[in-house]
Protein backbone atom coordinates (compact mmCIF):
# COMPACT_ATOMS: atom_id res chain seq x y z
CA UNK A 1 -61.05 -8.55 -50.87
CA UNK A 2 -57.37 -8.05 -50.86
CA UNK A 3 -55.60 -9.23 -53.98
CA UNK A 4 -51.73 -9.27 -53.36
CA UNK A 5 -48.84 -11.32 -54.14
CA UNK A 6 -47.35 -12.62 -51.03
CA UNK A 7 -43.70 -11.44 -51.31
CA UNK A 8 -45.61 -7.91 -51.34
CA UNK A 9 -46.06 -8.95 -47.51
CA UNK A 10 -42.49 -8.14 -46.38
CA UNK A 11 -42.18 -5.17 -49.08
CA UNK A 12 -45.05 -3.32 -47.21
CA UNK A 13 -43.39 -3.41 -44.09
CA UNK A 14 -40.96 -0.57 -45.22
CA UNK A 15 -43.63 0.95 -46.36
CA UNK A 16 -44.67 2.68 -43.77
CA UNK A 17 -45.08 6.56 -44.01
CA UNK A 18 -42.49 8.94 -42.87
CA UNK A 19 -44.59 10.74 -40.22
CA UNK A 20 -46.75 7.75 -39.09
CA UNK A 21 -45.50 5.84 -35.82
CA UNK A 22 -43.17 2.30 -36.72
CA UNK A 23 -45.25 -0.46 -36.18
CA UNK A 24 -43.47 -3.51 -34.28
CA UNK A 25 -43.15 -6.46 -36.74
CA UNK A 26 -45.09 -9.13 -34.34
CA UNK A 27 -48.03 -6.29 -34.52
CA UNK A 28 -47.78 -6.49 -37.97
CA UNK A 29 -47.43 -9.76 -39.01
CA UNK A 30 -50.66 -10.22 -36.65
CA UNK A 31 -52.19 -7.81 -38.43
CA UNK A 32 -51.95 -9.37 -41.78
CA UNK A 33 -52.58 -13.25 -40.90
CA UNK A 34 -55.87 -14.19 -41.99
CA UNK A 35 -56.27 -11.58 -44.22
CA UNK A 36 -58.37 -12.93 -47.29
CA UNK A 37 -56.64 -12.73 -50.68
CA UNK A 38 -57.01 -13.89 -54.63
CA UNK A 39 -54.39 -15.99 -55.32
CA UNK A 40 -53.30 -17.70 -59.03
CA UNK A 41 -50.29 -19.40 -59.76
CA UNK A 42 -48.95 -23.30 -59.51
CA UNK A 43 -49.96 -25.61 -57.03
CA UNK A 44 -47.53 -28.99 -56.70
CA UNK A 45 -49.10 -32.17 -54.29
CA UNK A 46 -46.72 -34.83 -53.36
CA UNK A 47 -48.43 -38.02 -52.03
CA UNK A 48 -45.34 -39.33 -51.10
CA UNK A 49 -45.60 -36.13 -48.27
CA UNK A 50 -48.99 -35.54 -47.92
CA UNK A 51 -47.70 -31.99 -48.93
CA UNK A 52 -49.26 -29.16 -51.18
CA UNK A 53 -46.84 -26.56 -52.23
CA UNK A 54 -48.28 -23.36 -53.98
CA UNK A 55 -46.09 -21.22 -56.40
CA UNK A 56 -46.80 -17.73 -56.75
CA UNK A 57 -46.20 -15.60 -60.37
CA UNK A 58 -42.53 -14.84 -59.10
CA UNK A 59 -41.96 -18.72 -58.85
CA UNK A 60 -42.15 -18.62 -54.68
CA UNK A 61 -42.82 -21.35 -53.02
CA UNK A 62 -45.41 -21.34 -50.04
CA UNK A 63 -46.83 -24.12 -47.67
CA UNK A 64 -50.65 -24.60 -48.41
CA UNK A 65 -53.51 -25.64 -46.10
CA UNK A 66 -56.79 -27.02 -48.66
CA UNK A 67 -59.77 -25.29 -46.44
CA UNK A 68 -62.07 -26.11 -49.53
CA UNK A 69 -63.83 -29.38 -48.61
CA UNK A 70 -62.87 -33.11 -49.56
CA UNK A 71 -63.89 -32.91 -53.69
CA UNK A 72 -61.02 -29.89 -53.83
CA UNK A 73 -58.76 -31.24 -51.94
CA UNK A 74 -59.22 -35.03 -53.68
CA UNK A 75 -59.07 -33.25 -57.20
CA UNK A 76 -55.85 -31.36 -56.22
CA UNK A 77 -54.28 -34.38 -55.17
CA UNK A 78 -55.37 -36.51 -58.24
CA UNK A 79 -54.79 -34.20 -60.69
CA UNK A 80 -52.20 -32.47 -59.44
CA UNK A 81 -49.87 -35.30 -57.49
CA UNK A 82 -45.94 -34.79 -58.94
CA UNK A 83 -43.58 -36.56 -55.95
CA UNK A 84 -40.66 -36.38 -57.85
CA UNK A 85 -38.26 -33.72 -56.47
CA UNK A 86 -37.01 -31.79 -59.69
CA UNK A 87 -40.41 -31.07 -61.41
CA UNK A 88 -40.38 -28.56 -64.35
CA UNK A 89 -42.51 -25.58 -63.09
CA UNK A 90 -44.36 -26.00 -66.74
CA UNK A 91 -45.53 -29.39 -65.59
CA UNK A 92 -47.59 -27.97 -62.20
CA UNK A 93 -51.26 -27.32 -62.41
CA UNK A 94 -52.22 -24.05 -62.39
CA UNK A 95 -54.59 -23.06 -59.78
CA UNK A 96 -56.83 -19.68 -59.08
CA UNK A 97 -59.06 -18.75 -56.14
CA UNK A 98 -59.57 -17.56 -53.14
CA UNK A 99 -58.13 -18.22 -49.66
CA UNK A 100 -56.47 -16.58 -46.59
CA UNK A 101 -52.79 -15.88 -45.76
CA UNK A 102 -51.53 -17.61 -42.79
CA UNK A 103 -48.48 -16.51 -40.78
CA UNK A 104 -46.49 -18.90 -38.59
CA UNK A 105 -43.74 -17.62 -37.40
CA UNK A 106 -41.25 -16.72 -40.46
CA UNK A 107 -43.31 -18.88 -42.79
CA UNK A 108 -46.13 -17.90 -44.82
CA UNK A 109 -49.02 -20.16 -45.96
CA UNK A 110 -51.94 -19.98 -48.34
CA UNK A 111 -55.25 -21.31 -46.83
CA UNK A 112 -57.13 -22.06 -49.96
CA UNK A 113 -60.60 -21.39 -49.00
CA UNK A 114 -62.32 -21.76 -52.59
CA UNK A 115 -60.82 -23.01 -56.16
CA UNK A 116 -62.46 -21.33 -58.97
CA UNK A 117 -59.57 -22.39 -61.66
CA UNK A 118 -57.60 -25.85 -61.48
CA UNK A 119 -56.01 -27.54 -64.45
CA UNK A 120 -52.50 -29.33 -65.61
């Protein structure tokens, strides 16, 4: 299991080594959606949306899908609902677990697959 922090996504990309063959970006970016990851950070729901945004250690926001069944997705939204616009990042639960990244297009998602840590 891969354990990354997202923004390390586009950093690896130029990471390629000198005498290997450039690999086109679309190739890439294929290559890396669905790839299983650990994830910990924030997570923000806004009923007023029906949105989920996760926040990563650096503060990034990225789109989530809840893959985890109905009780984590209920007790995300319950515990976890803040639909005000300017929320202190202190005030978002803080979430651990597992989950895939999803590309789509330019935008990259968390697909949270399993919770092991939630709490405000």
């Amino acid at each position: 299991m891969n354990r990354i922090s997202l923004p390390v996504i586009a950093l690896l990309i130029g990471a390629t080594p000198a005498l290997a063959e450039p690999v086109q970006l679309g190739e890439y970016l294929d290559s890396m959606d669905r790839t299983e990851v650990m994830f910990s950070g924030r997570i923000k729901y806004d009923s007023r949306e029906d949105n989920f945004t996760f926040y990563d250690d650096n503060r990034d926001p990225f789109g989530v899908t809840v893959d985890a069944g109905r009780d984590a997705r209920e007790r995300i939204e319950t515990e976890c609902d803040n639909p005000s616009f300017m929320v202190s990042y202190s005030d978002l639960c803080t979430i651990s677990g597992i989950g895939t990244v999803e590309i789509r297009g330019s935008d990259v998602y968390i697909s949270i697959e399993q919770v092991d840590q939630l709490s405000k």
